[in-house]
N, C-alpha and C. Protein backbone atom coordinates (compact mmCIF):
# COMPACT_ATOMS: atom_id res chain seq x y z
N UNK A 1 135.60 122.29 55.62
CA UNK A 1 136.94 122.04 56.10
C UNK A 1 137.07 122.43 57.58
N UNK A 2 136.45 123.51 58.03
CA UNK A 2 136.57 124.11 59.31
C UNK A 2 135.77 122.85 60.05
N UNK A 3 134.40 122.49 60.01
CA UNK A 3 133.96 121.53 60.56
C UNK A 3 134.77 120.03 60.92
N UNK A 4 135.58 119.52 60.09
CA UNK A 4 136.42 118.45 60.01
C UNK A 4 137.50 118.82 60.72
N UNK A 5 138.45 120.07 60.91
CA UNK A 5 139.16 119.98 61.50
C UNK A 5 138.38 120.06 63.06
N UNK A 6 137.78 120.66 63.18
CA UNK A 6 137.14 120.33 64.39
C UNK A 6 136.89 119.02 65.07
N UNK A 7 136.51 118.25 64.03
CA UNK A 7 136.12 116.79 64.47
C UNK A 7 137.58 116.20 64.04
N UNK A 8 138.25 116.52 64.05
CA UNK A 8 140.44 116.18 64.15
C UNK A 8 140.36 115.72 65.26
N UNK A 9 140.06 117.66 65.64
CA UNK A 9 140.46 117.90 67.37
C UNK A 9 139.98 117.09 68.24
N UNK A 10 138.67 117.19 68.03
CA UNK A 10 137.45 115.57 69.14
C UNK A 10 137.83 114.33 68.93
N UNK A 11 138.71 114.47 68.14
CA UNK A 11 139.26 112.82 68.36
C UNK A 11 140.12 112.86 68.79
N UNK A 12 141.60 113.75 68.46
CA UNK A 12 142.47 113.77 69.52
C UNK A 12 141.87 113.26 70.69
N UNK A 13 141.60 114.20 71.25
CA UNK A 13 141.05 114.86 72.70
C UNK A 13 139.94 113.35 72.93
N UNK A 14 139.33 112.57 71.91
CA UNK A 14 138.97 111.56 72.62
C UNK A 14 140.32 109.86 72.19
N UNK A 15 140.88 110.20 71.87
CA UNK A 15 141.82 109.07 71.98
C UNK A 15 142.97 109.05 72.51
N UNK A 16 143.15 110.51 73.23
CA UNK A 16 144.17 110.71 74.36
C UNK A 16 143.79 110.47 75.39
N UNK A 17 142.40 110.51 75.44
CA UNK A 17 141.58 109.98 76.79
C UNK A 17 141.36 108.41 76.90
N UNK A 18 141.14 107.81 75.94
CA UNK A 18 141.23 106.61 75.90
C UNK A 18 142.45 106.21 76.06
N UNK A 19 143.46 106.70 75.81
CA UNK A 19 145.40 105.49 75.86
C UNK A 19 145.00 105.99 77.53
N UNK A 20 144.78 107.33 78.11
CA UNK A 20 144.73 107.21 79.25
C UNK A 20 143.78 106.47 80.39
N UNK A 21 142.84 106.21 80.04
CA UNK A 21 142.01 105.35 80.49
C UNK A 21 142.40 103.68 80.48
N UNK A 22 143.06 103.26 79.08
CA UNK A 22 144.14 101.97 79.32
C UNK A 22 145.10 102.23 80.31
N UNK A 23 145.57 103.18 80.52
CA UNK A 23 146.78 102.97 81.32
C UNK A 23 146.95 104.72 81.85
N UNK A 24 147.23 104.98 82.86
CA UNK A 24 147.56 106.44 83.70
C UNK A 24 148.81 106.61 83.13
N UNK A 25 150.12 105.12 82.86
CA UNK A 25 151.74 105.45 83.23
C UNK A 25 151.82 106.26 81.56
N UNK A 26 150.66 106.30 80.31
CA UNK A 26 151.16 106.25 78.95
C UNK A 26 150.94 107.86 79.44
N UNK A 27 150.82 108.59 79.81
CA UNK A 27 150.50 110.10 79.85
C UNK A 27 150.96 110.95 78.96
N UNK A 28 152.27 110.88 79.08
CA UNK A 28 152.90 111.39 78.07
C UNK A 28 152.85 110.89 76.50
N UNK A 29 152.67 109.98 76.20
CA UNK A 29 152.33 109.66 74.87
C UNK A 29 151.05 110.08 74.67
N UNK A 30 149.91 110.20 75.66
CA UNK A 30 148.66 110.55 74.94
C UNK A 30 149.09 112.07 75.23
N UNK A 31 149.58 113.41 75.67
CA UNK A 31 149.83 113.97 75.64
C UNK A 31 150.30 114.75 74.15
N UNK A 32 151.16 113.36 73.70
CA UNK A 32 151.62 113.64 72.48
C UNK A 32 151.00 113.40 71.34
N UNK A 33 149.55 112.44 71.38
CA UNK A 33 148.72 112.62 70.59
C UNK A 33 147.67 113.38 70.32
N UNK A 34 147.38 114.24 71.79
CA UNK A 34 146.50 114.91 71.39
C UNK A 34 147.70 116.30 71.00
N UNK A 35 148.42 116.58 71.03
CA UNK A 35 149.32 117.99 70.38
C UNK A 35 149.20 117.98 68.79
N UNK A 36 149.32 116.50 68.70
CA UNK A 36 149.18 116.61 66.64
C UNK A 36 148.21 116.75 66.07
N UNK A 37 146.72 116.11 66.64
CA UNK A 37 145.80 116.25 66.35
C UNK A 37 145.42 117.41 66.88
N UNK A 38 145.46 118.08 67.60
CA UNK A 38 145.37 120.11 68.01
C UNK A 38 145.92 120.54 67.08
N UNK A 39 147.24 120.30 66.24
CA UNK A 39 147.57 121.21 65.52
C UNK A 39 147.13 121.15 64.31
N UNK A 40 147.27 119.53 63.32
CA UNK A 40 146.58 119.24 62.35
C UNK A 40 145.11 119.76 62.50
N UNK A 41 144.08 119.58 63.56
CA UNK A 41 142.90 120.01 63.48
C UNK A 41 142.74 121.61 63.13
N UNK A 42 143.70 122.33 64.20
CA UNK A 42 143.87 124.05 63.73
C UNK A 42 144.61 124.23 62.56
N UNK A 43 144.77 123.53 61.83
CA UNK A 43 145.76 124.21 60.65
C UNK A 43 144.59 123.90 59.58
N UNK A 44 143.55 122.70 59.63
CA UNK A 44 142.62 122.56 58.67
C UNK A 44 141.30 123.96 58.94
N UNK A 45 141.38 124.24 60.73
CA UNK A 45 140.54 125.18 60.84
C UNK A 45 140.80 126.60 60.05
N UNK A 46 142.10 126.92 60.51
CA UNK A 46 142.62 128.24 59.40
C UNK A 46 142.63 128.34 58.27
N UNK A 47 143.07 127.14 57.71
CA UNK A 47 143.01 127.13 56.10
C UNK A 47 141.44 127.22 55.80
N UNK A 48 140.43 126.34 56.50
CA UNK A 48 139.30 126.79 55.64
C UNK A 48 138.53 127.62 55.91
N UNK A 49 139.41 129.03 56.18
CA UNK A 49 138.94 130.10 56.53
C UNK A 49 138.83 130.97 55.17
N UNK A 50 139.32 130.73 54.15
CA UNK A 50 139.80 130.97 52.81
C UNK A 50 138.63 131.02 51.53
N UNK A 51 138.25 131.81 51.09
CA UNK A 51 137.74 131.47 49.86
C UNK A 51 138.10 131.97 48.65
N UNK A 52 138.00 131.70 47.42
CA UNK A 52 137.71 132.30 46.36
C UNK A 52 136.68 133.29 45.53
N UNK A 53 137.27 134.47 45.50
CA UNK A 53 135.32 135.36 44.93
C UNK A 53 136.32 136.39 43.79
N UNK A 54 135.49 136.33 43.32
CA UNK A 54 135.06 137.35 42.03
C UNK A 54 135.21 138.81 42.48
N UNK A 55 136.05 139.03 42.65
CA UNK A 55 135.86 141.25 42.33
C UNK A 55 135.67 141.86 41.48
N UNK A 56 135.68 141.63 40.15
CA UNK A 56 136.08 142.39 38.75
C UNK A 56 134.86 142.13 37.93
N UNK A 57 134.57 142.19 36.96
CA UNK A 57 133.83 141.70 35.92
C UNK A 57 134.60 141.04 34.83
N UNK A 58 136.00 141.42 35.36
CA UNK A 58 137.37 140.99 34.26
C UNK A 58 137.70 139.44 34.80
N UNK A 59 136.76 138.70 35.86
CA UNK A 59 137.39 137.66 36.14
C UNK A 59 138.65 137.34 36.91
N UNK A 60 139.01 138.69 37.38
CA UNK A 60 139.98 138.21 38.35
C UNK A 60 139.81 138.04 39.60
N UNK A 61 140.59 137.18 39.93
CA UNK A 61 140.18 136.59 41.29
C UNK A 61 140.90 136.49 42.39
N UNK A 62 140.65 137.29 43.95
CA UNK A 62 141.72 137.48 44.80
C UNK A 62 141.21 136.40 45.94
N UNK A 63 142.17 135.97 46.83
CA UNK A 63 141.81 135.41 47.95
C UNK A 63 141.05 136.45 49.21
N UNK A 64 140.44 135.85 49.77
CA UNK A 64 139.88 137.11 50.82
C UNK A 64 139.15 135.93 52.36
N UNK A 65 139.53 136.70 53.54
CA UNK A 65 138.58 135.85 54.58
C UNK A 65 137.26 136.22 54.23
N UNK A 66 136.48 134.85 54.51
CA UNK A 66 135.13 134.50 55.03
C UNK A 66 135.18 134.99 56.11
N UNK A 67 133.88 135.33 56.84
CA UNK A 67 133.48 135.28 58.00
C UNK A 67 132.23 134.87 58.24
């Protein structure tokens, strides 16, 4: 998940470059595409910061960061 949001972000960041490369006057709209794809990309990065593990022998199960 962390990898994919990453590759979100590289597309933002390459298809805000492209509306700008069609045209200098769209700035602000590619501006505004790469902000969603920055955020959608960081919100998939955080979330799959997340896993599931085993503490117990009782099967219970807490959330905890990876690193």
């Amino acid at each position: 998940m962390e990898a994919l949001g990453g590759f979100v972000i590289l597309l933002g960041l390459g298809l805000a470059g492209y509306i700008l490369y069609l045209s200098r006057s769209y700035w602000v709209f590619a501006l505004v595409v790469f902000l969603v794809f920055l955020v959608v990309g960081a919100s998939m990065i955080s979330r799959g910061g997340y896993t599931r593990e085993q503490n117990t022998p009782m099967g219970r199960v807490e959330d905890v960061r990876s690193t």
